[in-house]
PDB file of N, CA and C in Angstrom:
ATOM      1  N   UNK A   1      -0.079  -9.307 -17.334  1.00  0.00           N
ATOM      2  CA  UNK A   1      -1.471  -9.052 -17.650  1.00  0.00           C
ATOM      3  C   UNK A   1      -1.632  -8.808 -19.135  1.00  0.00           C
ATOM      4  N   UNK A   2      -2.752  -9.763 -19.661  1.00  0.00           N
ATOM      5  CA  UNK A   2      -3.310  -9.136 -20.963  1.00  0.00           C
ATOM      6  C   UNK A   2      -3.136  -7.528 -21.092  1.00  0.00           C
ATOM      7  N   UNK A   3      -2.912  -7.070 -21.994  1.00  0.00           N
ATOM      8  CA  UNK A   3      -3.528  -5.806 -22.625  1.00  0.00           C
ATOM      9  C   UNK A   3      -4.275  -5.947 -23.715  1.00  0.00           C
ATOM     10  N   UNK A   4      -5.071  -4.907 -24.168  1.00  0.00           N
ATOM     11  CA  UNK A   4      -6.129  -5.064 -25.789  1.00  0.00           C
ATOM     12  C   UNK A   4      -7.508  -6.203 -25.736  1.00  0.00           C
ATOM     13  N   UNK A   5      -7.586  -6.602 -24.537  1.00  0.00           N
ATOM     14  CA  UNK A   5      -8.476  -7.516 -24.329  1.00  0.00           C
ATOM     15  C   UNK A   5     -10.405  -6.570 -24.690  1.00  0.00           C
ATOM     16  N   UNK A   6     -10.854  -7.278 -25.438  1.00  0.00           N
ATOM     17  CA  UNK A   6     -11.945  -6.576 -25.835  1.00  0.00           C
ATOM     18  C   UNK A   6     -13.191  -6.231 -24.740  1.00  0.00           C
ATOM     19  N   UNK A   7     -13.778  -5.752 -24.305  1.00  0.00           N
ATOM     20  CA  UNK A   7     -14.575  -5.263 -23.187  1.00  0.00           C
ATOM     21  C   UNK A   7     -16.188  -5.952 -24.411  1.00  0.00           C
ATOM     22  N   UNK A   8     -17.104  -5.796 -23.687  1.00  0.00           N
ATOM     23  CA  UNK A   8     -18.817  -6.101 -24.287  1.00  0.00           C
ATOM     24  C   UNK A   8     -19.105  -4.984 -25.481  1.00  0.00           C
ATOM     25  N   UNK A   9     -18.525  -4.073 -25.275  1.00  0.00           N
ATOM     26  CA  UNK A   9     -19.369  -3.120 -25.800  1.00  0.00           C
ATOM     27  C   UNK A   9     -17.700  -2.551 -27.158  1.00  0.00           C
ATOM     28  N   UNK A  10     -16.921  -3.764 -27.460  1.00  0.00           N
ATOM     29  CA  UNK A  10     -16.052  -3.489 -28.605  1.00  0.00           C
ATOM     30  C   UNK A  10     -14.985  -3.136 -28.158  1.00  0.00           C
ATOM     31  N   UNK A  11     -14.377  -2.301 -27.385  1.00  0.00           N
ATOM     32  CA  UNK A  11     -13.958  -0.848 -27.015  1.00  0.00           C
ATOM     33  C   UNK A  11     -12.205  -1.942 -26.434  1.00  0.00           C
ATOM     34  N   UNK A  12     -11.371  -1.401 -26.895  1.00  0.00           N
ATOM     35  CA  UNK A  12     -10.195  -2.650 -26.264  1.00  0.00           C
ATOM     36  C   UNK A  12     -10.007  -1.656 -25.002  1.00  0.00           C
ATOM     37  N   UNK A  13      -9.671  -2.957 -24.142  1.00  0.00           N
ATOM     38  CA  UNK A  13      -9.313  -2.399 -22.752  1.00  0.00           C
ATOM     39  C   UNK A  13      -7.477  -2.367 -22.352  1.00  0.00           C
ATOM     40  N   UNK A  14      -7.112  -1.403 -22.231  1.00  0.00           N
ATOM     41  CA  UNK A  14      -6.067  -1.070 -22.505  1.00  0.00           C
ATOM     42  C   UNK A  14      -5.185  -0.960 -20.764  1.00  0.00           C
ATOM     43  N   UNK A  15      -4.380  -1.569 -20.594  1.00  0.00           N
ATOM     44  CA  UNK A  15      -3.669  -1.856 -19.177  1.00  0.00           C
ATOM     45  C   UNK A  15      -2.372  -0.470 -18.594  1.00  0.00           C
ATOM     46  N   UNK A  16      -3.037   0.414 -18.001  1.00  0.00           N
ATOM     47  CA  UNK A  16      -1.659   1.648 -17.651  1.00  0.00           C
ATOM     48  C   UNK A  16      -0.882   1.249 -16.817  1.00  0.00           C
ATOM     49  N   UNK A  17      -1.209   0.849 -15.790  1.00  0.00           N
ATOM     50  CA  UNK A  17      -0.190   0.517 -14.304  1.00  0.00           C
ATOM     51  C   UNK A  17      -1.037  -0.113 -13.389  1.00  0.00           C
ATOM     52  N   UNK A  18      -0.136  -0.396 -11.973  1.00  0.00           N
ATOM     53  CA  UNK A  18      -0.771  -1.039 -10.816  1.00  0.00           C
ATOM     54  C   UNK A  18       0.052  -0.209  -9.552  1.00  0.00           C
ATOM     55  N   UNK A  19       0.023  -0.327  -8.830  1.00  0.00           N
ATOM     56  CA  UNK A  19       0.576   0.143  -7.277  1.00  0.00           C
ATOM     57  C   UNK A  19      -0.092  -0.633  -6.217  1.00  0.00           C
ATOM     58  N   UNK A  20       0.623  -0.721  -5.066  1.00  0.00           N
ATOM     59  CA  UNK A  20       0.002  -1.266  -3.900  1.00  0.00           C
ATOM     60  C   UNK A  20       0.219   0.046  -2.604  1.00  0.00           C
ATOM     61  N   UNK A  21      -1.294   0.130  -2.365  1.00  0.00           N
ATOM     62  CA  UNK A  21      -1.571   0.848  -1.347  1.00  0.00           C
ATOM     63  C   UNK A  21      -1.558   0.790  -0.192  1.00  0.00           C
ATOM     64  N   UNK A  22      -0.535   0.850   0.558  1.00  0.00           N
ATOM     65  CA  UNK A  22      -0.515   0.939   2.228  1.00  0.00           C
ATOM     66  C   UNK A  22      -1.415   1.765   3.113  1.00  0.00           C
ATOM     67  N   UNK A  23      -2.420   1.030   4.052  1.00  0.00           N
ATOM     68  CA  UNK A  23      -3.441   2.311   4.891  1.00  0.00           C
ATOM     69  C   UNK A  23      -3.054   2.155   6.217  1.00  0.00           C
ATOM     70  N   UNK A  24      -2.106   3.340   6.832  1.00  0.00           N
ATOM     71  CA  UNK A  24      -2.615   3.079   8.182  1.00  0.00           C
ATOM     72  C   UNK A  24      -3.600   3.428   8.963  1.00  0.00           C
ATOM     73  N   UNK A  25      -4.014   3.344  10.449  1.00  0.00           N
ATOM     74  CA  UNK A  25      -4.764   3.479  11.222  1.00  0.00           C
ATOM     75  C   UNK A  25      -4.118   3.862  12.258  1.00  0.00           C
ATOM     76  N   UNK A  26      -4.551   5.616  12.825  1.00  0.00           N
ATOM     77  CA  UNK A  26      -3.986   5.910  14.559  1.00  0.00           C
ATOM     78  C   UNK A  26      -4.721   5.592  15.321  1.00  0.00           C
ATOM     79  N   UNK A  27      -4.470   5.145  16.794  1.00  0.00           N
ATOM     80  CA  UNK A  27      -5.284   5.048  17.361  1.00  0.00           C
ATOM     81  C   UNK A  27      -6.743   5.481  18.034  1.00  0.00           C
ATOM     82  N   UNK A  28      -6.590   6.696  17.134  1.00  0.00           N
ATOM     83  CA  UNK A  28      -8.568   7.265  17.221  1.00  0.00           C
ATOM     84  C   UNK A  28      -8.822   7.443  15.856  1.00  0.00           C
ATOM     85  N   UNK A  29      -8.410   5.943  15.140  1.00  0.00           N
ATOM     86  CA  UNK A  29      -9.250   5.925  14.036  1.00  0.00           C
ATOM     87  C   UNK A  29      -9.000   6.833  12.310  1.00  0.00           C
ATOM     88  N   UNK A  30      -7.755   7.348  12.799  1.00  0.00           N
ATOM     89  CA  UNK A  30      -7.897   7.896  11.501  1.00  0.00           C
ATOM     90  C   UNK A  30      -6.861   7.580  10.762  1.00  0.00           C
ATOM     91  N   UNK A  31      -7.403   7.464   9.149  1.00  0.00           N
ATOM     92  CA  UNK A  31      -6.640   6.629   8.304  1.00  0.00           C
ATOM     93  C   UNK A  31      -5.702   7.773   7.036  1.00  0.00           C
ATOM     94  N   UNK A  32      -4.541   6.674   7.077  1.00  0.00           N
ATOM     95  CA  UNK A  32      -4.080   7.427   6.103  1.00  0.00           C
ATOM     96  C   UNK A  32      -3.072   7.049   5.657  1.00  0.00           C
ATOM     97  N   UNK A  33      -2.614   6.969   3.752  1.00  0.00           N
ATOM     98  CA  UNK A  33      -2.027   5.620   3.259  1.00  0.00           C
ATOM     99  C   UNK A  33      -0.401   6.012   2.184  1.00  0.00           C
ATOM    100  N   UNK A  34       0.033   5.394   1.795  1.00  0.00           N
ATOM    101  CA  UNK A  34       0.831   5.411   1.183  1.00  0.00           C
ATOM    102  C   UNK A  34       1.215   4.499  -0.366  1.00  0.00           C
ATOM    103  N   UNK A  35       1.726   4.870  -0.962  1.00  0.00           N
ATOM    104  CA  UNK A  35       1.183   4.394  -2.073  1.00  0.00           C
ATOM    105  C   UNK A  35       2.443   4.055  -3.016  1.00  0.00           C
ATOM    106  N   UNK A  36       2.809   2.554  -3.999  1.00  0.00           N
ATOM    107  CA  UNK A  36       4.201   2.448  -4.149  1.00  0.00           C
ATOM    108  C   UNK A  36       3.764   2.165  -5.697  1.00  0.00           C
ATOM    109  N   UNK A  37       4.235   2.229  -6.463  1.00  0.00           N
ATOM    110  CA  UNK A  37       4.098   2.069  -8.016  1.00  0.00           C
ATOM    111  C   UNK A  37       4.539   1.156  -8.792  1.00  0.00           C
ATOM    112  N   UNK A  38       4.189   0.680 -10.057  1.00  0.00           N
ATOM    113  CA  UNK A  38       4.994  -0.517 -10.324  1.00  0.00           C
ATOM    114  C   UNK A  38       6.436  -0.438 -10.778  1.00  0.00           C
ATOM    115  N   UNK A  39       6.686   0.775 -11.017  1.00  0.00           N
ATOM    116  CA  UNK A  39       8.153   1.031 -11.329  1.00  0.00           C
ATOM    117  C   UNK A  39       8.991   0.321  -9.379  1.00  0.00           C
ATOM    118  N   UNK A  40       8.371   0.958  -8.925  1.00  0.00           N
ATOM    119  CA  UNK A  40       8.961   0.751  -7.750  1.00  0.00           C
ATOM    120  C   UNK A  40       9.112  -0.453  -6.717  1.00  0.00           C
ATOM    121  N   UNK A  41       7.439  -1.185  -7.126  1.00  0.00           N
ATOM    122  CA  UNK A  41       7.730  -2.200  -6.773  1.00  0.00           C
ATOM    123  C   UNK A  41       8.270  -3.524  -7.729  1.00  0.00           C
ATOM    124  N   UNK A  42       8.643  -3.441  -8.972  1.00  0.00           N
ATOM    125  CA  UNK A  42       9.399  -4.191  -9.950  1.00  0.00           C
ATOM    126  C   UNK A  42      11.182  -4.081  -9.362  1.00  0.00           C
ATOM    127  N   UNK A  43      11.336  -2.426  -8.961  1.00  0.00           N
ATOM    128  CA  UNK A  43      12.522  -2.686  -8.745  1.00  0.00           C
ATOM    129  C   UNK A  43      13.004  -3.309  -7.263  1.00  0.00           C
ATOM    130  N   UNK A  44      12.031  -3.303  -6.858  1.00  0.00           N
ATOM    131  CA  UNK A  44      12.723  -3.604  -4.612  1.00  0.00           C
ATOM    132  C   UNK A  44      11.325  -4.948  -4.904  1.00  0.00           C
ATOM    133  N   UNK A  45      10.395  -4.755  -4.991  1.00  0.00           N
ATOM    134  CA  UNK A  45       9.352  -6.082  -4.923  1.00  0.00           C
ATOM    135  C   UNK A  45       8.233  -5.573  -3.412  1.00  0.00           C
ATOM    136  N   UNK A  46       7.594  -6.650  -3.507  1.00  0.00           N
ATOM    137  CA  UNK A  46       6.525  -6.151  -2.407  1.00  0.00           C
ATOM    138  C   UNK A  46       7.011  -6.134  -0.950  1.00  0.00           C
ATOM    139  N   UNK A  47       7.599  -6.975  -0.927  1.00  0.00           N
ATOM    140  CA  UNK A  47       7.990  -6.993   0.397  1.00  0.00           C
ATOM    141  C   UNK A  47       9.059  -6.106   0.779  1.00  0.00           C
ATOM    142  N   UNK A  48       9.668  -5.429  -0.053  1.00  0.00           N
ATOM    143  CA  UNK A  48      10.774  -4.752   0.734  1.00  0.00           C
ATOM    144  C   UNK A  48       9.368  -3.412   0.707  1.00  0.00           C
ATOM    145  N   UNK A  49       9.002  -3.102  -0.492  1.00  0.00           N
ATOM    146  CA  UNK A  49       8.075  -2.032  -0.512  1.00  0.00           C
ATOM    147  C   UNK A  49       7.613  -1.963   1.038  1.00  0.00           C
ATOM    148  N   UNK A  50       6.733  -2.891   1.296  1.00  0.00           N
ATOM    149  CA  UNK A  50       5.789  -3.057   2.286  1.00  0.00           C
ATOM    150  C   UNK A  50       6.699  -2.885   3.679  1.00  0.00           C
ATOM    151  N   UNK A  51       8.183  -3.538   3.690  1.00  0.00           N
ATOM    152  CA  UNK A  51       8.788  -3.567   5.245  1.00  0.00           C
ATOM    153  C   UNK A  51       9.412  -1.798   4.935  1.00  0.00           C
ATOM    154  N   UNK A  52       9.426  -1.619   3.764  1.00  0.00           N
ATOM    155  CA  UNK A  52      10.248   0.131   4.020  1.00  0.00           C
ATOM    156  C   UNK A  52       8.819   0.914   4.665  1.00  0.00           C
ATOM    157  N   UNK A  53       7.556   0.756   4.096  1.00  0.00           N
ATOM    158  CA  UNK A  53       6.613   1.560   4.450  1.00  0.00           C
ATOM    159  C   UNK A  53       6.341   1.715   6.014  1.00  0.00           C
ATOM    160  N   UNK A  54       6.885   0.321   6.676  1.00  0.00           N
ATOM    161  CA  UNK A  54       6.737   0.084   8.185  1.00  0.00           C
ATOM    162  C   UNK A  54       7.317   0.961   8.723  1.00  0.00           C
ATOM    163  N   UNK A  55       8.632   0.659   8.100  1.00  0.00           N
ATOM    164  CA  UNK A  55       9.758   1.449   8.998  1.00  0.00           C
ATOM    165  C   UNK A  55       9.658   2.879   8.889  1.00  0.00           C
ATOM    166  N   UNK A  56       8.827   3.853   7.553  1.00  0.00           N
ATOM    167  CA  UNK A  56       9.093   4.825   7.940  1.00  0.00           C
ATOM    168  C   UNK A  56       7.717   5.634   8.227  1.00  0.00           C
ATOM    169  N   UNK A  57       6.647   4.703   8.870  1.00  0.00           N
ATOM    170  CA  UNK A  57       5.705   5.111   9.567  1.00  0.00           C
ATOM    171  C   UNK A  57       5.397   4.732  10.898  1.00  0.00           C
ATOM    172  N   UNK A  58       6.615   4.209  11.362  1.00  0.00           N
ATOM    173  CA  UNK A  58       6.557   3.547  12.542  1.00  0.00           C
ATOM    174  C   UNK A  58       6.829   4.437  13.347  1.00  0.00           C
ATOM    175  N   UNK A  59       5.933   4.881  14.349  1.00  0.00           N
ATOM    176  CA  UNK A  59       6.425   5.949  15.316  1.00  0.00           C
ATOM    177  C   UNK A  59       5.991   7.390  14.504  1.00  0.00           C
ATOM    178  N   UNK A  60       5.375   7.425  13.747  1.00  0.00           N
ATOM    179  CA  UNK A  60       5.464   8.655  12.903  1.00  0.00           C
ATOM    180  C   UNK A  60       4.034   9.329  13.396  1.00  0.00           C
ATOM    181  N   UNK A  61       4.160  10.518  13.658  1.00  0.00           N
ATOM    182  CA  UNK A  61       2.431  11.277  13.834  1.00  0.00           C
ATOM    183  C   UNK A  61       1.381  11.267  13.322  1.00  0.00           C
ATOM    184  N   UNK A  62       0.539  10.828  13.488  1.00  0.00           N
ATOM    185  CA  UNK A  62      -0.773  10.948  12.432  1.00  0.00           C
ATOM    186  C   UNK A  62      -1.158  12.090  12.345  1.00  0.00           C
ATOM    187  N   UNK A  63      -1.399  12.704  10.937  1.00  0.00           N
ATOM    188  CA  UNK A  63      -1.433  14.269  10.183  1.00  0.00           C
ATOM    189  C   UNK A  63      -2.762  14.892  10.791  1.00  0.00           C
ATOM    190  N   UNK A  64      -3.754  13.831  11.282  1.00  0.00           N
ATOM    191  CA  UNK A  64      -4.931  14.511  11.921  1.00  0.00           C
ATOM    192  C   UNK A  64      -4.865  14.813  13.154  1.00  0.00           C
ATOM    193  N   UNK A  65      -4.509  13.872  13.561  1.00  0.00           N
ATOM    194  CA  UNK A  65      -4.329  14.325  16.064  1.00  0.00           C
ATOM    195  C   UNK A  65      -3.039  14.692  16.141  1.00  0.00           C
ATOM    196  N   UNK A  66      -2.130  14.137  15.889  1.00  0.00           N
ATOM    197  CA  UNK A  66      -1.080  14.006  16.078  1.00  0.00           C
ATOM    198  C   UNK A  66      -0.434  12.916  17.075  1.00  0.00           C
ATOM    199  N   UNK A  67      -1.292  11.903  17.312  1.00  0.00           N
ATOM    200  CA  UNK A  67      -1.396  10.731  17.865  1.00  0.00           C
ATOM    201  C   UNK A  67      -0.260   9.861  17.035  1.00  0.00           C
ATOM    202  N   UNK A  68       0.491   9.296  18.096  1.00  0.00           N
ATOM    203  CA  UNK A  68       2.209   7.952  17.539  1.00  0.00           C
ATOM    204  C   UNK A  68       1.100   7.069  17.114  1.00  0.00           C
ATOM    205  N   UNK A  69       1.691   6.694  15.604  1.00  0.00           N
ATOM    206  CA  UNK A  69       1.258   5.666  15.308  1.00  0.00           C
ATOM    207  C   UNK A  69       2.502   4.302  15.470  1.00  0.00           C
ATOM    208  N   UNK A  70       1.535   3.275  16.183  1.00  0.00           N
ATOM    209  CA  UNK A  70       2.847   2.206  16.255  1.00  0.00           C
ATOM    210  C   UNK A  70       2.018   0.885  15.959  1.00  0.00           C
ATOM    211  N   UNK A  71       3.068   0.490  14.790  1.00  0.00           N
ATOM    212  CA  UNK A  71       2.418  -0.820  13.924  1.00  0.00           C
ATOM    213  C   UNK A  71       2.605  -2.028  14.993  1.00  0.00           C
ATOM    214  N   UNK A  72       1.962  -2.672  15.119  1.00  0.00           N
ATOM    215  CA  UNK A  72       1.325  -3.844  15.558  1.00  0.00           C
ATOM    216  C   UNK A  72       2.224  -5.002  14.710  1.00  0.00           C
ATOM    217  N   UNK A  73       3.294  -5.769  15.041  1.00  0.00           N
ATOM    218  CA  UNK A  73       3.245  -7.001  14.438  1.00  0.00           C
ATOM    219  C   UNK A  73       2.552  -8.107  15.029  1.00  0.00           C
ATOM    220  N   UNK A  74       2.645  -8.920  13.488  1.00  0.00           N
ATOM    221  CA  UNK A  74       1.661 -10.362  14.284  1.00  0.00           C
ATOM    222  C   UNK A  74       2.702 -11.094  14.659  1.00  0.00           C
ATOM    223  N   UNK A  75       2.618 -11.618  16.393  1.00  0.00           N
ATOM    224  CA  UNK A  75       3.573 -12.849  16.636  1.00  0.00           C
ATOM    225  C   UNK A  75       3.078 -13.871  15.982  1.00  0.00           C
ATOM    226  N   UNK A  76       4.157 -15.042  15.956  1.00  0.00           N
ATOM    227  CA  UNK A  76       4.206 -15.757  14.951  1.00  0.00           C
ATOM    228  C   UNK A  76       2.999 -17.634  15.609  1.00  0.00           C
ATOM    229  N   UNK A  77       2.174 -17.241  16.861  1.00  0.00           N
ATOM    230  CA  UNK A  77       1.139 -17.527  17.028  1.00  0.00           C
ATOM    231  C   UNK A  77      -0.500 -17.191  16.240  1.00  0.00           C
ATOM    232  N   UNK A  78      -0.331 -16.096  15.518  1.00  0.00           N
ATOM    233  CA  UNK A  78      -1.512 -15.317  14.919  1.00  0.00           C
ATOM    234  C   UNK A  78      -1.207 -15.526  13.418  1.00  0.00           C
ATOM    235  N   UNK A  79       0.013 -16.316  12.704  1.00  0.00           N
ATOM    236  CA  UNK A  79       0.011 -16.430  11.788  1.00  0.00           C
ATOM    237  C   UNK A  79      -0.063 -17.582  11.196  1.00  0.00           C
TER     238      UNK A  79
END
């Protein structure tokens, strides 16, 4: 990504970081996410990011009910 790229109003727009945000969903609806950084995903990449986040919310309680959350894969018909 550019950095210093000039915005309308002069002002350079200056680039800090990125992360990718994981949200899950329990089954009555309530959400709640996890969050990986670019240090982190430069060093493992998105996809391991994304399959570690599975694995260690898979089966894990949701902090509001306490309802199992269990991820849903897509068979390879839905993809």
């Amino acid at each position: 990504m550019k950095s210093g790229k000039k915005l309308t109003n002069g002002k350079p727009l200056e680039f800090l970081d990125y992360s990718l945000k994981i949200i899950f969903k329990c089954p009555k609806g309530h959400l709640f996410a996890e969050e990986y950084y670019s240090n982190q995903i430069m060093k493992h990449g998105i996809d391991n990011c994304l399959k570690e986040s599975i694995n260690i919310n898979e089966k894990k309680f949701c902090p509001e009910c306490d309802e199992v959350l269990e991820i849903r894969k897509r068979s390879k018909e839905e993809s």
